[in-house]
Structure formats: structure tokens, C-alpha cells
PDB file of N, CA and C in Angstrom:
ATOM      1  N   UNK A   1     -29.461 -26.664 -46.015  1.00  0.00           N
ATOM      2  CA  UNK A   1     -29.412 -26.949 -44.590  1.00  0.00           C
ATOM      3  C   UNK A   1     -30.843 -26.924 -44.075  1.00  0.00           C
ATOM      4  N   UNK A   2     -31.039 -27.760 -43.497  1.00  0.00           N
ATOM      5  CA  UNK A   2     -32.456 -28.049 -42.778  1.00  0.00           C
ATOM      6  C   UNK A   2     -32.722 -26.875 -41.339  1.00  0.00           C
ATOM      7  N   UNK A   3     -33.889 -27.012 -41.504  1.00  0.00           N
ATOM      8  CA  UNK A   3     -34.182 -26.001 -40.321  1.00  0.00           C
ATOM      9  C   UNK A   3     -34.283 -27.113 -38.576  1.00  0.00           C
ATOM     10  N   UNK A   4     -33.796 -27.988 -38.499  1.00  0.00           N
ATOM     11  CA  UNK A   4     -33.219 -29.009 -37.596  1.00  0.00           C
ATOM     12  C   UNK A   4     -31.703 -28.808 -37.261  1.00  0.00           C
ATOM     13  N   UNK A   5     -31.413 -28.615 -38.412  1.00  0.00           N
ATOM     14  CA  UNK A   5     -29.924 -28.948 -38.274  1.00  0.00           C
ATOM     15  C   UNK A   5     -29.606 -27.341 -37.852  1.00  0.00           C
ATOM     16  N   UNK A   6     -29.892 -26.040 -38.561  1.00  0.00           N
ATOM     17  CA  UNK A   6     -29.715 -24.568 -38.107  1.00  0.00           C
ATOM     18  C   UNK A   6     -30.132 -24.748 -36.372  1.00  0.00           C
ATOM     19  N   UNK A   7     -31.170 -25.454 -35.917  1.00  0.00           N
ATOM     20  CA  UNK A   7     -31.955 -25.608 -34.260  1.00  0.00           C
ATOM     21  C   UNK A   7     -30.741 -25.939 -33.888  1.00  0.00           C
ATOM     22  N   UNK A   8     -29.997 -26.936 -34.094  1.00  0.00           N
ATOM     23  CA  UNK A   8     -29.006 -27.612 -32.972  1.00  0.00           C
ATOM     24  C   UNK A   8     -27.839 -27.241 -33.141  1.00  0.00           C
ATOM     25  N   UNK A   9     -27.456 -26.398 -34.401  1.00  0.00           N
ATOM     26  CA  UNK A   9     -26.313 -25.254 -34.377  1.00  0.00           C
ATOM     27  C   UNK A   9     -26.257 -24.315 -33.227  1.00  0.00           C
ATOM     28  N   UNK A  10     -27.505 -23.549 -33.440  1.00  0.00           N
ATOM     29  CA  UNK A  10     -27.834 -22.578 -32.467  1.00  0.00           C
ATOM     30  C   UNK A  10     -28.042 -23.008 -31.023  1.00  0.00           C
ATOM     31  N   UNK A  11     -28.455 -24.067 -30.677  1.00  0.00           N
ATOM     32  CA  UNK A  11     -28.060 -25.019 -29.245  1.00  0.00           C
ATOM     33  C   UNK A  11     -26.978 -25.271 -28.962  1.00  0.00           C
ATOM     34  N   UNK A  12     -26.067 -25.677 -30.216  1.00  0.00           N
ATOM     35  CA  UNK A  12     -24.944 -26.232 -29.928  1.00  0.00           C
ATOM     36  C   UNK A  12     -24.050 -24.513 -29.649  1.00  0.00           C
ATOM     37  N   UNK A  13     -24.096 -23.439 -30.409  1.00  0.00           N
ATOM     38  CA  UNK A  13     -23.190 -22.509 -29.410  1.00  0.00           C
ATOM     39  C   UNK A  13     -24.254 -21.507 -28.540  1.00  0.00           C
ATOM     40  N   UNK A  14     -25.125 -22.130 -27.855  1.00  0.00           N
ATOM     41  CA  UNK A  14     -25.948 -21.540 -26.955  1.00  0.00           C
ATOM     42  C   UNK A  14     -24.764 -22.344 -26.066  1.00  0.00           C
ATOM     43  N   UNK A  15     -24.982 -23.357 -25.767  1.00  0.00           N
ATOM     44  CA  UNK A  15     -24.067 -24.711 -24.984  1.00  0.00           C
ATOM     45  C   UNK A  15     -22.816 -24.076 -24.810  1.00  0.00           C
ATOM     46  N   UNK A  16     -22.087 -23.931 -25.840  1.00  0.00           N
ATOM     47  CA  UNK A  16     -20.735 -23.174 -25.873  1.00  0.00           C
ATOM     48  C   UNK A  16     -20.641 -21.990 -25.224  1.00  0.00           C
ATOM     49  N   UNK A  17     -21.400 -20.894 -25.389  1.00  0.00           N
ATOM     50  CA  UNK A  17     -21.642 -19.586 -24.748  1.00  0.00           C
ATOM     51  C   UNK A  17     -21.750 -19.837 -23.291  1.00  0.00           C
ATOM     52  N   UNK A  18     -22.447 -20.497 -22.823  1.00  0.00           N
ATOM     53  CA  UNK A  18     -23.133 -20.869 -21.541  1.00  0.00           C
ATOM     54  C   UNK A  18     -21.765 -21.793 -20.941  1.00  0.00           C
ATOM     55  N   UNK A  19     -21.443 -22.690 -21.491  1.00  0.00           N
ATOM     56  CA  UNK A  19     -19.834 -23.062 -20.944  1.00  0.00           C
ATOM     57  C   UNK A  19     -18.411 -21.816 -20.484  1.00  0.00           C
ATOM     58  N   UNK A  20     -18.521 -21.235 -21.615  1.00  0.00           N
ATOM     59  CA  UNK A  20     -17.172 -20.622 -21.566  1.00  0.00           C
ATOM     60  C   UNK A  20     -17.609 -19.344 -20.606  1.00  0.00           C
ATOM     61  N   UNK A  21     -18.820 -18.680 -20.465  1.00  0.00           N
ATOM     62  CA  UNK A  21     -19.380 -17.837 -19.429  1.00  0.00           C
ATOM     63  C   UNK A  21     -19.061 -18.489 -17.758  1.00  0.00           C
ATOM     64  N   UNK A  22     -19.607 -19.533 -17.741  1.00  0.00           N
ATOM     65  CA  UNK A  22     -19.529 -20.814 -16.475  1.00  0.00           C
ATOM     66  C   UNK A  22     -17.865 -20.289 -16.113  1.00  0.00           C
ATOM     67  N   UNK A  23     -17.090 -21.060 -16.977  1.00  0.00           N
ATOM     68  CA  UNK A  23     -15.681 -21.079 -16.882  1.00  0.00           C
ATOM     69  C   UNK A  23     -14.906 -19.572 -16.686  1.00  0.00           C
ATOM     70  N   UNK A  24     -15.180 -18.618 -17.153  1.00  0.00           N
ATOM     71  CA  UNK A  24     -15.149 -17.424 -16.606  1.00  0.00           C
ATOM     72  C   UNK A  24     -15.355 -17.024 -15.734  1.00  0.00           C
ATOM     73  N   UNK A  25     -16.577 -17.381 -14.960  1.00  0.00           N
ATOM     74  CA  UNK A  25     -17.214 -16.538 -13.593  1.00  0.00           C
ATOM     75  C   UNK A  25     -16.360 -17.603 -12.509  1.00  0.00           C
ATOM     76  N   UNK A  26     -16.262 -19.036 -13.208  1.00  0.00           N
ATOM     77  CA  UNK A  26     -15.349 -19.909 -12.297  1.00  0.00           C
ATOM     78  C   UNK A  26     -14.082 -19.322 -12.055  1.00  0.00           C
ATOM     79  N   UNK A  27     -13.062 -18.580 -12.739  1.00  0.00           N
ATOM     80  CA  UNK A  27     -12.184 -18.111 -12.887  1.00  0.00           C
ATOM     81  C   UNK A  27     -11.590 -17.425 -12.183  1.00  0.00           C
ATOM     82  N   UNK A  28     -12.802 -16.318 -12.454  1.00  0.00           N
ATOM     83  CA  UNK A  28     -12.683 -14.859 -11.409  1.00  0.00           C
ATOM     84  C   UNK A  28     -13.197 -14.886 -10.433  1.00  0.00           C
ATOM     85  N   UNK A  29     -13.974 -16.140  -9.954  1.00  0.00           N
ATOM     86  CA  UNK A  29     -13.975 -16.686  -8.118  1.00  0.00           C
ATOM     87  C   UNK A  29     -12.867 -17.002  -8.016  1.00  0.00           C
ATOM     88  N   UNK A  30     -11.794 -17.510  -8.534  1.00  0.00           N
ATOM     89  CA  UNK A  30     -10.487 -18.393  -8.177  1.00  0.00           C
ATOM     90  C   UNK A  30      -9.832 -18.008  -7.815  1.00  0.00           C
ATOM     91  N   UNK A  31      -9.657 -16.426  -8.809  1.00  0.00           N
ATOM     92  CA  UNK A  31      -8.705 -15.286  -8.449  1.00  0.00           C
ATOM     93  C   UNK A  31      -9.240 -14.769  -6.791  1.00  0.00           C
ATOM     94  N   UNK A  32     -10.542 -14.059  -6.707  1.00  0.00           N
ATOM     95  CA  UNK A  32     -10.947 -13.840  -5.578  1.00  0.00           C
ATOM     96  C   UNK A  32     -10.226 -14.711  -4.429  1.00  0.00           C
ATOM     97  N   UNK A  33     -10.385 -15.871  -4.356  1.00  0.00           N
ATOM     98  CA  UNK A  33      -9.945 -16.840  -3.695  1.00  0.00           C
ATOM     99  C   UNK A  33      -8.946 -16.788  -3.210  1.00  0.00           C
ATOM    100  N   UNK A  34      -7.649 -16.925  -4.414  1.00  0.00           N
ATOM    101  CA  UNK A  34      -6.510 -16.724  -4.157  1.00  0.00           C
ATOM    102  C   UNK A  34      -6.024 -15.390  -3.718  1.00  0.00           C
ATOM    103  N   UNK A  35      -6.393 -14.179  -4.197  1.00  0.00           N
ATOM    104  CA  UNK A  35      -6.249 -13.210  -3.198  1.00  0.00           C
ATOM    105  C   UNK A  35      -6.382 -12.995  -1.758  1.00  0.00           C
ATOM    106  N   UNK A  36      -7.302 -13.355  -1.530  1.00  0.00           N
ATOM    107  CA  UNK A  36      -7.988 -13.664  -0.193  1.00  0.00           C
ATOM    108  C   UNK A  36      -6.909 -14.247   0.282  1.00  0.00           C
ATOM    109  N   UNK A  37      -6.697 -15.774   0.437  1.00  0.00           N
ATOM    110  CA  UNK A  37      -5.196 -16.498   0.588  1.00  0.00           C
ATOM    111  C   UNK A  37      -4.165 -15.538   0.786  1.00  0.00           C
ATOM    112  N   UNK A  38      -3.824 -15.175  -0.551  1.00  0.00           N
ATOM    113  CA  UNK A  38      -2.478 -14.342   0.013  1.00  0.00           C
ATOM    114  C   UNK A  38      -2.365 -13.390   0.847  1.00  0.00           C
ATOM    115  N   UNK A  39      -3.471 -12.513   1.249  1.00  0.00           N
ATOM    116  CA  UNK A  39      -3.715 -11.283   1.858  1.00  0.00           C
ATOM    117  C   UNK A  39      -3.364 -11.749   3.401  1.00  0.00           C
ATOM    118  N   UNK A  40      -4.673 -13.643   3.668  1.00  0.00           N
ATOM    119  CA  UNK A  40      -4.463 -13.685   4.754  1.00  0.00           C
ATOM    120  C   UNK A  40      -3.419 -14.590   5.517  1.00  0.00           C
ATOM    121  N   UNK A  41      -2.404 -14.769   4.261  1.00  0.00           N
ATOM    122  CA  UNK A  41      -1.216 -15.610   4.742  1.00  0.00           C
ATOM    123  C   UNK A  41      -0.158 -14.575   5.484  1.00  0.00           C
ATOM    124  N   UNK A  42      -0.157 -13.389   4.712  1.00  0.00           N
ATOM    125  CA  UNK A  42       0.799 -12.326   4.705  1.00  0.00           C
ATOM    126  C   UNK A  42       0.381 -11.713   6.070  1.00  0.00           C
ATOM    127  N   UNK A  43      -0.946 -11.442   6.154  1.00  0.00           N
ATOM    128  CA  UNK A  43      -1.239 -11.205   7.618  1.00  0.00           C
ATOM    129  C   UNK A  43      -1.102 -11.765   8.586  1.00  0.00           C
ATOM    130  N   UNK A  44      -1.122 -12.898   8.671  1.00  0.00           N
ATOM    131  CA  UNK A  44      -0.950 -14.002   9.561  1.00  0.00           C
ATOM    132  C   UNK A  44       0.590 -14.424   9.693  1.00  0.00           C
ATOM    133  N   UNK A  45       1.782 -13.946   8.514  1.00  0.00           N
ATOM    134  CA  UNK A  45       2.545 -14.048   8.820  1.00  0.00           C
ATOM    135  C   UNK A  45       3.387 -12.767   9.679  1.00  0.00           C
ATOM    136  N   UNK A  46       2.879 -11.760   9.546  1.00  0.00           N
ATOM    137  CA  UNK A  46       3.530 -10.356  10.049  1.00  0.00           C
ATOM    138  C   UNK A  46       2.969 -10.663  12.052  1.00  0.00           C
ATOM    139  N   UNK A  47       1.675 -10.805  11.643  1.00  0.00           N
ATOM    140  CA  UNK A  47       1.463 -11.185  13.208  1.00  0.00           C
ATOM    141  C   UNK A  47       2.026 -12.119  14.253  1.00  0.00           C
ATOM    142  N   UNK A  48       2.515 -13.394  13.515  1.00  0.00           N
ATOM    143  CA  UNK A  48       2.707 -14.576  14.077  1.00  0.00           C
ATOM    144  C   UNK A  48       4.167 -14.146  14.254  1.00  0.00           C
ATOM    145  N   UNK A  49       4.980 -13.535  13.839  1.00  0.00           N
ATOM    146  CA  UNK A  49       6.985 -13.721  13.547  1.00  0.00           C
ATOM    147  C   UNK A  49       7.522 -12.834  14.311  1.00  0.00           C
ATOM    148  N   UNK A  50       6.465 -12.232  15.683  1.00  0.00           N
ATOM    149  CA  UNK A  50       7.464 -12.009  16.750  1.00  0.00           C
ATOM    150  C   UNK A  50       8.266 -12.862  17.349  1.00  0.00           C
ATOM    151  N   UNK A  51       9.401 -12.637  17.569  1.00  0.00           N
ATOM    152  CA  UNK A  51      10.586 -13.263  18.647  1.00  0.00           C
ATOM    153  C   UNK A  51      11.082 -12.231  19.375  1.00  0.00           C
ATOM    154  N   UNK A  52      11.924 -13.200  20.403  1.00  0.00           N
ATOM    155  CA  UNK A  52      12.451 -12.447  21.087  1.00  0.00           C
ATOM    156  C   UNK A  52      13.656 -11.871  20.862  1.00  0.00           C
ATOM    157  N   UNK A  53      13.951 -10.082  20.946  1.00  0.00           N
ATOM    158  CA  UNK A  53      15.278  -9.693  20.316  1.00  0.00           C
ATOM    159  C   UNK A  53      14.855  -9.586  18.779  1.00  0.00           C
ATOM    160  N   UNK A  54      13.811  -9.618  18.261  1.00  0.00           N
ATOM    161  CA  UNK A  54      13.251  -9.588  16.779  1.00  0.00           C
ATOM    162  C   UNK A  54      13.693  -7.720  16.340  1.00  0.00           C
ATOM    163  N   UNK A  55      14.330  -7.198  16.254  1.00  0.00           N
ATOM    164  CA  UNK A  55      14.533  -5.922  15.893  1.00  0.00           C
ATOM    165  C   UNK A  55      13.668  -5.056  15.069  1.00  0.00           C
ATOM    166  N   UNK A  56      12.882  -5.651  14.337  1.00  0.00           N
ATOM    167  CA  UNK A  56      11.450  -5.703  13.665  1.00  0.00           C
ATOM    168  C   UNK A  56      10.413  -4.568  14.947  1.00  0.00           C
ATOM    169  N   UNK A  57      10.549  -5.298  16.027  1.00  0.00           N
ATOM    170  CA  UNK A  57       9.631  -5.262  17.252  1.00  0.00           C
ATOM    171  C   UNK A  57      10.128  -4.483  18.521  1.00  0.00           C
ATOM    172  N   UNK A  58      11.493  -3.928  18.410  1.00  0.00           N
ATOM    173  CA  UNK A  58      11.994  -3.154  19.194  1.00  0.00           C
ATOM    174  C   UNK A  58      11.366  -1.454  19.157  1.00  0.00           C
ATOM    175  N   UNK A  59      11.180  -1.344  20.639  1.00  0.00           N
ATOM    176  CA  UNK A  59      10.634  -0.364  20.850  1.00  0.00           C
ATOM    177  C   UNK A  59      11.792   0.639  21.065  1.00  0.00           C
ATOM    178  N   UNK A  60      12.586   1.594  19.708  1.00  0.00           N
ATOM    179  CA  UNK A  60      13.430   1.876  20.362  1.00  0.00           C
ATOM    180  C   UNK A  60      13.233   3.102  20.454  1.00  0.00           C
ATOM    181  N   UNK A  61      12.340   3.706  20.978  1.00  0.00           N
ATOM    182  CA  UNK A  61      12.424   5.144  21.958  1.00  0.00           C
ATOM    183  C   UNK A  61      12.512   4.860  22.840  1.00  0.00           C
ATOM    184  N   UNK A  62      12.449   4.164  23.568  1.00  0.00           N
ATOM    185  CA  UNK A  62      13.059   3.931  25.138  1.00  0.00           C
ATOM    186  C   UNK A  62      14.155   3.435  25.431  1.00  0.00           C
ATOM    187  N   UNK A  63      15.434   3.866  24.171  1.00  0.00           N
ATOM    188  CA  UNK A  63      16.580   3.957  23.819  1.00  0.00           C
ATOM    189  C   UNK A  63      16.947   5.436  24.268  1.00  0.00           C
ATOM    190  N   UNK A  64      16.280   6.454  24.156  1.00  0.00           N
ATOM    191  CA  UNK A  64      16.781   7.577  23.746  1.00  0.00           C
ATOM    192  C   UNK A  64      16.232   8.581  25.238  1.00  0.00           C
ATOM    193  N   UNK A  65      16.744   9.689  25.526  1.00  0.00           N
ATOM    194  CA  UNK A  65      16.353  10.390  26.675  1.00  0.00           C
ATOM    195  C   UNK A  65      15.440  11.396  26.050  1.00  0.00           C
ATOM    196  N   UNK A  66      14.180  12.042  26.747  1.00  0.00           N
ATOM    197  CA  UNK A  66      13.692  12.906  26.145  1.00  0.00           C
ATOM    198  C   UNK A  66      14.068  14.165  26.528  1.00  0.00           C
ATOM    199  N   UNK A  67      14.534  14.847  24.774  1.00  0.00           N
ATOM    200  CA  UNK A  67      15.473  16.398  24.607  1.00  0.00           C
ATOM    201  C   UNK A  67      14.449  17.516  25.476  1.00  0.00           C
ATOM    202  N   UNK A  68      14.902  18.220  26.467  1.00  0.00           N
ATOM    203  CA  UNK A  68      14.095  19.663  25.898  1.00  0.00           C
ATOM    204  C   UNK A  68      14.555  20.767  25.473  1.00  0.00           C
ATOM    205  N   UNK A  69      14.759  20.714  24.333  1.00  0.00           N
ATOM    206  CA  UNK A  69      15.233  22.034  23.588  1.00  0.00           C
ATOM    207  C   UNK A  69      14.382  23.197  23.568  1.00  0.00           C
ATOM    208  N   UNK A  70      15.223  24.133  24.191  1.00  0.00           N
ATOM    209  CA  UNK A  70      14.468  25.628  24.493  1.00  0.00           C
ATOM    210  C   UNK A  70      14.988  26.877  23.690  1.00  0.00           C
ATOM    211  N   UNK A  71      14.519  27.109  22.663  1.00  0.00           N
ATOM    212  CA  UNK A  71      15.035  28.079  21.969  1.00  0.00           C
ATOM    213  C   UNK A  71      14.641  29.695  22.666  1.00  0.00           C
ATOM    214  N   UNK A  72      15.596  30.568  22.316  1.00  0.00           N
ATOM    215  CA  UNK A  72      15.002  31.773  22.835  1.00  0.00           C
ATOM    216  C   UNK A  72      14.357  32.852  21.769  1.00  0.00           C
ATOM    217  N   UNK A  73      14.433  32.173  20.492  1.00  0.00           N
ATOM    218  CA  UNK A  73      13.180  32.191  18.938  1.00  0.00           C
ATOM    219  C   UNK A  73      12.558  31.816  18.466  1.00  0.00           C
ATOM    220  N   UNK A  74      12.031  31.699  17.841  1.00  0.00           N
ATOM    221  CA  UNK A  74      10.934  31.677  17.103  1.00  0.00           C
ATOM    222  C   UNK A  74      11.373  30.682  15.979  1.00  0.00           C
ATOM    223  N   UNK A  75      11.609  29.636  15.310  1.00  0.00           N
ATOM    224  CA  UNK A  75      12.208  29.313  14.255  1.00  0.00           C
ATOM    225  C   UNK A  75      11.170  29.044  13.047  1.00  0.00           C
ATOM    226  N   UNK A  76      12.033  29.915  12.332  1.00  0.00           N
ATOM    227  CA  UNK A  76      11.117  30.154  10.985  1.00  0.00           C
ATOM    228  C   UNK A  76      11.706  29.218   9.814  1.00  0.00           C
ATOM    229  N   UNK A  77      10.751  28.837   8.878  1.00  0.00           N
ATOM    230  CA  UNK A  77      10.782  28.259   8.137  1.00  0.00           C
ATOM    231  C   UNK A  77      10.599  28.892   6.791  1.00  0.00           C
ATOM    232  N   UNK A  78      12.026  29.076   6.097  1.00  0.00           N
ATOM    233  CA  UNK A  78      11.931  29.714   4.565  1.00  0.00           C
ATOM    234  C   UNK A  78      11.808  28.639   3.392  1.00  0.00           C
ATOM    235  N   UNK A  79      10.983  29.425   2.764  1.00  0.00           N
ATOM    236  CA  UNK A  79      10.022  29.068   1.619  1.00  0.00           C
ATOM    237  C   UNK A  79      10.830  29.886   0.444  1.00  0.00           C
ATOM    238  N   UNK A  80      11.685  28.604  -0.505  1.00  0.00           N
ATOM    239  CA  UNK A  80      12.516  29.802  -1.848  1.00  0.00           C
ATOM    240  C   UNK A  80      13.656  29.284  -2.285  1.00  0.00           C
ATOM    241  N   UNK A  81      14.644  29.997  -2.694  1.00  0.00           N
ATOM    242  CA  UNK A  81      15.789  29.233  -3.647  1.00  0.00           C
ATOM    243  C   UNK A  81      16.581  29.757  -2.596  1.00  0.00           C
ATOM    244  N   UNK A  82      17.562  28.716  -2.121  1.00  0.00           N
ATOM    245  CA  UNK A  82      18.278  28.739  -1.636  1.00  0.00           C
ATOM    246  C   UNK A  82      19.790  28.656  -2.364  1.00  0.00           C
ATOM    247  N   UNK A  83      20.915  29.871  -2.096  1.00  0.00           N
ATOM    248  CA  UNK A  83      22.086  29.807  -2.713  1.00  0.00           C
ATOM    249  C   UNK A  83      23.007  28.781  -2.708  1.00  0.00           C
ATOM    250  N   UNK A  84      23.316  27.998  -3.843  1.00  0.00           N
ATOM    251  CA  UNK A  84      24.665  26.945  -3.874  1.00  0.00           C
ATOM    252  C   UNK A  84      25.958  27.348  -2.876  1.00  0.00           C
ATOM    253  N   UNK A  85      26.210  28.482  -2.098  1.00  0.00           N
ATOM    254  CA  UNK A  85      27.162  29.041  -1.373  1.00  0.00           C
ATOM    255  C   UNK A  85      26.881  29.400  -0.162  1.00  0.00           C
ATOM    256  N   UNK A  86      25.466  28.960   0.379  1.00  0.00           N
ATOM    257  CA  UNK A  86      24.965  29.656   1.544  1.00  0.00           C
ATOM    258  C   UNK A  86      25.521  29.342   2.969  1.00  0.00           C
ATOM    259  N   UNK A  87      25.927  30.558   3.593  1.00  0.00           N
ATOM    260  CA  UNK A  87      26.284  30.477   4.774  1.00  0.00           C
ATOM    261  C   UNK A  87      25.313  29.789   6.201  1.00  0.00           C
ATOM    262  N   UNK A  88      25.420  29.093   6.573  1.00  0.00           N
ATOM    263  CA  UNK A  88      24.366  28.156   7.550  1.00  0.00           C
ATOM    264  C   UNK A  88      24.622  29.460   9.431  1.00  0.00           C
ATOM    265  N   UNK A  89      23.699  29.824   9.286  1.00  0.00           N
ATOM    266  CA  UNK A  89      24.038  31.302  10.346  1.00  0.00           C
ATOM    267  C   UNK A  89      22.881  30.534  11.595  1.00  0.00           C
TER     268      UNK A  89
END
């Protein structure tokens, strides 16, 4: 083998290296891309799909009256094994 022909081997997968690198970094912009897309379709769709009566969008505490529950204790919170038979006091 000639030392010409070894030169344009070594060009020829310099060429190759340098392609399939190209096509890679092309790639994983694409993905970027398309993420991007979906992120801002999905956003744009949650924002845009109010209607009216949309239940999604109902404010419903102003369904409900506000409680005031007035205990005349202290209510404590136990920390532990609680019995399969326990009386609720």
C-alpha cells in the first residue's frame, strides 16, 4: 500500500468522523427542538382551554361556608401503633 493511498484512507474516515459527529450534534438540536415544542404546546394548551362552566376552572370554595370550629382542647396528635380494635373516644 502506498503512502497516498494510507493519506486518503485517513481523509477518507477523517470525512466520516466529521460527518457522523455533524449528524449527531444535528440530532440532539432536534431533540432540543422538539422538546421545546412539546413543552410549549402543552402550555399553551392548559392556558388557552378555559370555558365557560369548564369544572377544571371552578372556584369551588365559594361553594362552601366558612366553619368556625372552636374546640375547648388542645388536639393532640399521636405518634405510634395504633390497636386493630381501637375505640375512637
Amino acid at each position: 500500500i502506498s503512502s497516498k493511498s494510507i493519506l486518503n484512507l485517513q481523509m477518507l474516515s477523517a470525512a466520516i468522523v466529521e460527518h457522523a459527529a455533524l449528524g449527531f450534534a444535528f440530532a440532539v438540536l432536534s431533540l432540543f427542538v422538539l422538546a421545546f415544542a412539546v413543552i410549549a404546546v402543552v402550555l399553551l394548551t392548559i392556558s388557552h382551554s378555559y370555558a365557560e362552566g369548564d369544572p377544571l376552572m371552578e372556584d369551588y370554595n365559594t361553594l362552601f361556608s366558612d366553619a368556625n370550629v372552636e374546640t375547648g382542647e388542645p388536639i393532640e396528635t399521636v405518634v405510634g401503633y395504633t390497636p386493630k380494635h381501637a375505640d375512637i373516644v
